[in-house]
Protein backbone atom coordinates (compact mmCIF):
# COMPACT_ATOMS: atom_id res chain seq x y z
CA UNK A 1 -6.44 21.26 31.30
CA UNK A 2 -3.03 19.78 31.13
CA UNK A 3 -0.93 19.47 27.74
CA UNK A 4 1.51 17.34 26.82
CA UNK A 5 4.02 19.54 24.43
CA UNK A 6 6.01 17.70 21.93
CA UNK A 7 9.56 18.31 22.51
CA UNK A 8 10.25 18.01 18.73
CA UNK A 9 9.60 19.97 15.66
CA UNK A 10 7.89 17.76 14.41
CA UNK A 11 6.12 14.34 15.11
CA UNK A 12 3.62 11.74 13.28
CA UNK A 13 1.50 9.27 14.87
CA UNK A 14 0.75 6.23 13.62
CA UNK A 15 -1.71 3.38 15.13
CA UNK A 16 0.23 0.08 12.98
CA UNK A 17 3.30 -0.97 14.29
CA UNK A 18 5.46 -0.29 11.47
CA UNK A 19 5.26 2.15 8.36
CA UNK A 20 4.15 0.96 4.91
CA UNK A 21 0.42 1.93 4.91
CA UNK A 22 -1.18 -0.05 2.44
CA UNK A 23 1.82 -2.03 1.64
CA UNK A 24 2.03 -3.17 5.23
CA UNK A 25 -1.93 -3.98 5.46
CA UNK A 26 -2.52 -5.58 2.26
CA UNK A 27 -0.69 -9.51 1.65
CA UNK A 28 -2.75 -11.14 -0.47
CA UNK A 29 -1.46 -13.22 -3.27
CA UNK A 30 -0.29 -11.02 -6.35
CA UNK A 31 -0.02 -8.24 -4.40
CA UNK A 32 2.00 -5.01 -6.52
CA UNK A 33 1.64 -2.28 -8.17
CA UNK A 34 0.20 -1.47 -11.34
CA UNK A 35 2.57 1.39 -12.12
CA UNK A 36 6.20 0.92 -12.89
CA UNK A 37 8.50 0.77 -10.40
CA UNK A 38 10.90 3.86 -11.49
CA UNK A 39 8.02 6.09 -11.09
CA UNK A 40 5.83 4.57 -8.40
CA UNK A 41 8.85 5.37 -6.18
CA UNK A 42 10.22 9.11 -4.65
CA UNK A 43 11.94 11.15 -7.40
CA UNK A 44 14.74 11.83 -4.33
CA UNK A 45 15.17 8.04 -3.50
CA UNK A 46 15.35 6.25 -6.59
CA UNK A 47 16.43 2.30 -6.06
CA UNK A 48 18.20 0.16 -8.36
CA UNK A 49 16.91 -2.91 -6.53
CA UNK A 50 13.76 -3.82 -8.39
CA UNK A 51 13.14 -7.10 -9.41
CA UNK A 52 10.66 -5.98 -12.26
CA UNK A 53 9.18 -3.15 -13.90
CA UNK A 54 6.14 -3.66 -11.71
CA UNK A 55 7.45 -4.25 -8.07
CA UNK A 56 5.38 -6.55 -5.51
CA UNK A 57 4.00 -5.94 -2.25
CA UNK A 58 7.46 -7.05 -0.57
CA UNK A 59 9.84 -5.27 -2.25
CA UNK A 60 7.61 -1.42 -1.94
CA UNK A 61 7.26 -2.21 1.54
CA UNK A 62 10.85 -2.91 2.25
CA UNK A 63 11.77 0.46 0.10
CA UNK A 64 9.50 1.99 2.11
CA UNK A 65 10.86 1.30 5.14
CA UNK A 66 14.14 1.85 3.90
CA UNK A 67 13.68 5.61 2.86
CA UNK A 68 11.74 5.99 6.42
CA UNK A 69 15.23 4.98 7.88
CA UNK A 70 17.93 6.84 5.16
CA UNK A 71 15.74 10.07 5.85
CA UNK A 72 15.32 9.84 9.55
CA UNK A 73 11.86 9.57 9.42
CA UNK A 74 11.13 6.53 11.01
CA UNK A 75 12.87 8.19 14.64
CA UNK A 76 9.89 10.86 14.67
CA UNK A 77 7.20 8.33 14.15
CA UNK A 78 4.98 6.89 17.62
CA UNK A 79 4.21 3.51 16.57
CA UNK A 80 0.82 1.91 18.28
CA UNK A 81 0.13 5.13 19.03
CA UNK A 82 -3.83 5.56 18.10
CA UNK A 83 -5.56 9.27 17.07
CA UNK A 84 -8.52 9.33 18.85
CA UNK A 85 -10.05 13.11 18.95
CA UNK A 86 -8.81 16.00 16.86
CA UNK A 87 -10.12 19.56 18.10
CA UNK A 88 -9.53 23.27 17.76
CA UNK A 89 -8.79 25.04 20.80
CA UNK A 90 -10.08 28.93 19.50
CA UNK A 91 -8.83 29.91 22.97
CA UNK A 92 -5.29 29.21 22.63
CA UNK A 93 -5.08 28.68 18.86
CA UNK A 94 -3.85 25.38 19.25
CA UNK A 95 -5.70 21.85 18.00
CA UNK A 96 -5.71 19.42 20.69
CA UNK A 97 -4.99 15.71 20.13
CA UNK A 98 -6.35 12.68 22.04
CA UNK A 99 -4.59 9.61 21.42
CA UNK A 100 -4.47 6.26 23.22
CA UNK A 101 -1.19 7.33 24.32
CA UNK A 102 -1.92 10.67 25.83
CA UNK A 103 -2.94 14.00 25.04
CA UNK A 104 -0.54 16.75 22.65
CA UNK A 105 -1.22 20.14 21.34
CA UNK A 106 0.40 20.99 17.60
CA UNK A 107 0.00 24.15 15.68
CA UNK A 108 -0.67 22.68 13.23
CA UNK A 109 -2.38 19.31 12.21
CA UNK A 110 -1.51 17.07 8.81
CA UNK A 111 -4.15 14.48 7.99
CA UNK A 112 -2.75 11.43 5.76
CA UNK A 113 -4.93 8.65 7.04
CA UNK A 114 -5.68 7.25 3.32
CA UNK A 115 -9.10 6.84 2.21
CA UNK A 116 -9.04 2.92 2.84
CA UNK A 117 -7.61 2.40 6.04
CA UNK A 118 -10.94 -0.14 6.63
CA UNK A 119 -11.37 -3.08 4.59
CA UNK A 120 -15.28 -2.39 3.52
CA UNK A 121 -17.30 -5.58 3.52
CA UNK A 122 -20.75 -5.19 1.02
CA UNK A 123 -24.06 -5.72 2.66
CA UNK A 124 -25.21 -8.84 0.86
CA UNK A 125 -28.07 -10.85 2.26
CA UNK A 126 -27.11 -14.63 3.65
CA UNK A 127 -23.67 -13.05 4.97
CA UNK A 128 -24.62 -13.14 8.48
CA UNK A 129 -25.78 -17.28 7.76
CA UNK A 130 -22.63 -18.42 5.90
CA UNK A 131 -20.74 -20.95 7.56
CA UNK A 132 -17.54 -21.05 5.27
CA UNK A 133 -14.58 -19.35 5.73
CA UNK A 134 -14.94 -15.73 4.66
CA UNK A 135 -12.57 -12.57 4.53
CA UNK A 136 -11.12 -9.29 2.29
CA UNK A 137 -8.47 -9.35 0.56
CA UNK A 138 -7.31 -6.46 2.67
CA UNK A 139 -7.00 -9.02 5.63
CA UNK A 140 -6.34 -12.19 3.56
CA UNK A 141 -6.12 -14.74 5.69
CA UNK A 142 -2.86 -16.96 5.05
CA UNK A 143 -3.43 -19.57 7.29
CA UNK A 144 -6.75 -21.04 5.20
CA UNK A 145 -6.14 -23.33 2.31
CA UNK A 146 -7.94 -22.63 -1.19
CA UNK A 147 -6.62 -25.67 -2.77
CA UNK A 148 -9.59 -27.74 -3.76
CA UNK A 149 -12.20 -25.26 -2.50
CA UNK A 150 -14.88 -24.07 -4.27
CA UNK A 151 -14.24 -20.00 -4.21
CA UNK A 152 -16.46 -17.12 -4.61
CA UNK A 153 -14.78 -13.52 -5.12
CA UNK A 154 -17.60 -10.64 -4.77
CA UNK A 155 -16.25 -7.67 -6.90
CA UNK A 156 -13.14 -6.87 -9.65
CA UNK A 157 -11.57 -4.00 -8.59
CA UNK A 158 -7.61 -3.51 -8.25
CA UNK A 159 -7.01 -5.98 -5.83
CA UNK A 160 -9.17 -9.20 -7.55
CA UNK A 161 -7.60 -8.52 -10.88
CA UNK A 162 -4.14 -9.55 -9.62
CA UNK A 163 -5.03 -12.18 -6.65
CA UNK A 164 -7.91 -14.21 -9.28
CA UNK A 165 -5.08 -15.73 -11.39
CA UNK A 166 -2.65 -16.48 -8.20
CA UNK A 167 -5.87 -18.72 -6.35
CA UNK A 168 -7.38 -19.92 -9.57
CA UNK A 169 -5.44 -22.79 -10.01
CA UNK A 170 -5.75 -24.29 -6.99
CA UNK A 171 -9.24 -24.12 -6.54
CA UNK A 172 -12.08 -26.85 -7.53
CA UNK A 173 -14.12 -24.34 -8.89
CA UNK A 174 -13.74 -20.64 -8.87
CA UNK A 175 -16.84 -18.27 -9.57
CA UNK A 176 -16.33 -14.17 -10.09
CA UNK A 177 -19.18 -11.90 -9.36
CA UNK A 178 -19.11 -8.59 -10.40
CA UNK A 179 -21.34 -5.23 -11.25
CA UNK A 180 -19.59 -3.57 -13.51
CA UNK A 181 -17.20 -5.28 -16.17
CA UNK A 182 -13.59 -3.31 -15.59
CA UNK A 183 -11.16 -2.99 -19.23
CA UNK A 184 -8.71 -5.47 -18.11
CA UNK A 185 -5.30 -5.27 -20.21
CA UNK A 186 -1.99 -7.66 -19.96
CA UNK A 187 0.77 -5.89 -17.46
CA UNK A 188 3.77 -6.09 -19.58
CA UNK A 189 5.93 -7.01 -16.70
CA UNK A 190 9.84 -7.70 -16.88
CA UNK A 191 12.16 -9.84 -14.32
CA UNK A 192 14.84 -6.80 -14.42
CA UNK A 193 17.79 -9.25 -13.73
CA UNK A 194 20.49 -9.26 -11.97
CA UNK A 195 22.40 -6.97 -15.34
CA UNK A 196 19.74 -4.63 -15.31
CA UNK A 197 20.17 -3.61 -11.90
CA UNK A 198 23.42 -3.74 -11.64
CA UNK A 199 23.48 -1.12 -14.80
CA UNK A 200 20.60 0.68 -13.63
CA UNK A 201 22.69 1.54 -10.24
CA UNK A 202 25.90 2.48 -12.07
CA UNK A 203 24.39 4.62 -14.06
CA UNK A 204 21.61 6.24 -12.53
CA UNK A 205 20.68 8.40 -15.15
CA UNK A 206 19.77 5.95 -16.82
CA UNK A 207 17.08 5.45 -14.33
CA UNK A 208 15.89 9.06 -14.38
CA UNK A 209 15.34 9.14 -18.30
CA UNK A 210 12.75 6.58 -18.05
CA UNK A 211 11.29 8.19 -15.12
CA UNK A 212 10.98 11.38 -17.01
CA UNK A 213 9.81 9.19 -19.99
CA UNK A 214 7.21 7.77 -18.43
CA UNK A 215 6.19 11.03 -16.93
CA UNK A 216 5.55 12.45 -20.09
CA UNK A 217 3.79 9.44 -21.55
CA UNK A 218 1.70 8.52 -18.13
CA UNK A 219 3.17 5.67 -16.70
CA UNK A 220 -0.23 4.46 -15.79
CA UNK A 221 -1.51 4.74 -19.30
CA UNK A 222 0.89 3.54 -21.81
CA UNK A 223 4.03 0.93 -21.11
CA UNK A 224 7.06 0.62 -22.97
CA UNK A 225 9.01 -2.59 -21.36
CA UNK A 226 12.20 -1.86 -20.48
CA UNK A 227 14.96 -4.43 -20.02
């Protein structure tokens, strides 16, 4: 059997065509996070750029991208580049990786595929029958116009909680089915302005105290506006 040795320390395959993950996959409207920005961000590459204490979809991808390039990440990644078969080669103590690229060996293996790298569609009866236009969120489809439709969303996790209120005004009638009833709470979200970030990148300490602050408090749990 032949190998193809990587001629690098180190290398990371990825099957999109850009980095971003879930950023880069998900585009439906209302798309963010539901964690402040100063945290939900690397502790080594703070940015002063945020438009609000709770960035959107946009703005994490571009940041994300951005770090990939300031670190020199992005030059070790093979874009398009597929992992196919993973196996342990006892023999030569080596795993062997199939891709849809070729074949490498690596020493060692890290696995960061995410656990929803597949949008999941629910096994309700009539779905194979329905005629209408139907897709995830996960692969909204931009091209299809809700104004004036009448819309059903199945489920109210993460992602229905922020894109309900972006289609609900423009459709005719808008109906929400669900199985268990999440505790939903207002995001006390802040435009940062133009001041803000300005401050917030002369003084970047400024940045790390509420980072640390909302470390202590759980950023995720409790929210104290900042503006």
């Amino acid at each position: 059997m032949s190998y193809l040795f990587l001629s690098c320390t180190e290398k990371i395959i990825e099957k999109a065509g850009r980095v971003g993950g879930t950023w880069r996959e998900n585009t439906y409207p209302g798309c963010g996070c539901d964690v402040p920005s100063a945290l939900y961000s690397y502790s080594f590459a703070p940015s002063a750029k945020w438009s609000h204490l709770f960035a959107r979809q946009p703005e994490i991808l571009s940041y994300l991208e951005d770090v990939s390039n300031e670190f020199n990440i992005t030059s070790k990644i093979e874009f398009n580049n597929e992992l196919l078969n993973a196996a342990w080669d006892e023999s030569h103590h080596l795993w062997v990786l199939d891709t849809t690229t070729g074949q490498y060996l690596s020493r060692t293996v890290i696995f960061a595929t995410g656990p929803i790298t597949e949008a999941q569609i629910p096994r309700l009866e009539g779905l194979d029958t329905f005629t209408g236009e139907m897709f995830h969120s996960a692969k909204w489809n931009h091209d299809y116009e809700l104004t004036g439709k009448r819309i059903a969303v199945i489920g109210t996790g993460a992602s229905a909680i922020q894109f309900v209120p972006q289609i609900q005004p423009k459709a005719k009638e808008l109906f929400v089915f669900q199985r268990t009833a999440p505790w939903v709470l207002p995001k006390p979200d802040t435009d940062l302005g133009e001041f803000s970030k300005s401050i917030i990148a002369k003084y970047p300490a400024i940045q790390a105290s509420w980072r640390a602050l909302l470390q202590i408090v759980g950023g995720d749990k409790l929210i104290i506006p900042f503006c």
